[in-house]
Protein backbone atom coordinates (compact mmCIF):
# COMPACT_ATOMS: atom_id res chain seq x y z
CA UNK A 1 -3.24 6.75 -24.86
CA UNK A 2 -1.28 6.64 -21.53
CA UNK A 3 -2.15 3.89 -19.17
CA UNK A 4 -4.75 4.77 -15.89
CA UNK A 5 -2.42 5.25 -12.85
CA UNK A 6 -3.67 2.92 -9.93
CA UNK A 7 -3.09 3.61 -6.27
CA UNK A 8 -2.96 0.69 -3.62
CA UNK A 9 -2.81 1.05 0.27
CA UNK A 10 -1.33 -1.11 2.94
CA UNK A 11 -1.46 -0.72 6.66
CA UNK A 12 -1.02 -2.71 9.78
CA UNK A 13 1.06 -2.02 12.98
CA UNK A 14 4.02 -4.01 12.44
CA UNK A 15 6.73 -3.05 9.64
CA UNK A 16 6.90 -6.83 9.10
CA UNK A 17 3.88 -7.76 7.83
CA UNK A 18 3.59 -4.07 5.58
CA UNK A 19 6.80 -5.96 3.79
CA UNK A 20 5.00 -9.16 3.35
CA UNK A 21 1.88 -7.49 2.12
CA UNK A 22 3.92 -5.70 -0.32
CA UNK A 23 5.91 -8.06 -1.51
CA UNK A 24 3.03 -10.12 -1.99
CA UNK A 25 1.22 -8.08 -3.85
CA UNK A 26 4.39 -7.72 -6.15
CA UNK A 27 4.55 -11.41 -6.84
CA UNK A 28 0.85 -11.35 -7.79
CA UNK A 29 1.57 -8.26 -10.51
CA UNK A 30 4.41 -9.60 -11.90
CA UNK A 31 4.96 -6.32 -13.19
CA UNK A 32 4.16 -2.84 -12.85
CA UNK A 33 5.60 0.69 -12.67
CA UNK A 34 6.20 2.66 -9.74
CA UNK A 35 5.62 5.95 -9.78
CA UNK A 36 5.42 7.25 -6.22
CA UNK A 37 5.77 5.32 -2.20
CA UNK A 38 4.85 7.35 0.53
CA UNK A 39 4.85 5.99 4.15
CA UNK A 40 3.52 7.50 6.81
CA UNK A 41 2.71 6.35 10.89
CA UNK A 42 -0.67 7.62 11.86
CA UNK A 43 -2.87 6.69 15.13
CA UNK A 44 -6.00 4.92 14.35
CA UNK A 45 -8.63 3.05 16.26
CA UNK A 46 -11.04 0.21 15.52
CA UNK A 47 -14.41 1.65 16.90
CA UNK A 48 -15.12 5.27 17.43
CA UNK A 49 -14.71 5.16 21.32
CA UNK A 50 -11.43 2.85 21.28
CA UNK A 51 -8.36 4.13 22.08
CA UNK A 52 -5.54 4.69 19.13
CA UNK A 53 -2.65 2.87 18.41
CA UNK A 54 0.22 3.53 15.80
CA UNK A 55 -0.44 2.21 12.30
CA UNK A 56 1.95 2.45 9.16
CA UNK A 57 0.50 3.02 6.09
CA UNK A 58 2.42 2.81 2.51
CA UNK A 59 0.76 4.08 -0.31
CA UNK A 60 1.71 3.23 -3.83
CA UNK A 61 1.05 4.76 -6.80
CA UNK A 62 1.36 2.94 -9.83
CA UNK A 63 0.69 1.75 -13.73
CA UNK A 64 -0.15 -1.67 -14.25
CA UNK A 65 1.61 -3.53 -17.06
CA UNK A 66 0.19 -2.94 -20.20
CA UNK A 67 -2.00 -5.29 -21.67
CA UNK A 68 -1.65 -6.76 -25.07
């Protein structure tokens, strides 16, 4: 039976800390398989009457390791 694919998001406004999140994240798996990255730069605010700022997103799809 083929493994469930798993999507994970990360966001913040600096390209920095998107790489540390990531890379983080890929420490903590270990291992995994990558099936699709898509980044895109979208304006978002924190309360429905704030003003927007630019936010990068990543999205990852991806199948865990499989377990034994």
């Amino acid at each position: 039976m083929p493994r469930p694919m798993k999507v994970k998001m990360f966001m913040d406004t600096k390209a920095g800390e998107v790489e540390k999140q990531i890379n983080a994240w890929l420490d903590y798996l270990s291992s995994a398989t990558i099936i699709k990255m898509e980044t895109v730069v979208t304006a978002i605010a924190e309360k429905p009457n704030d003003g927007t700022y630019p936010c990068i997103v990543v999205t990852v799809w991806y199948e865990p390791p499989a377990s034994n």
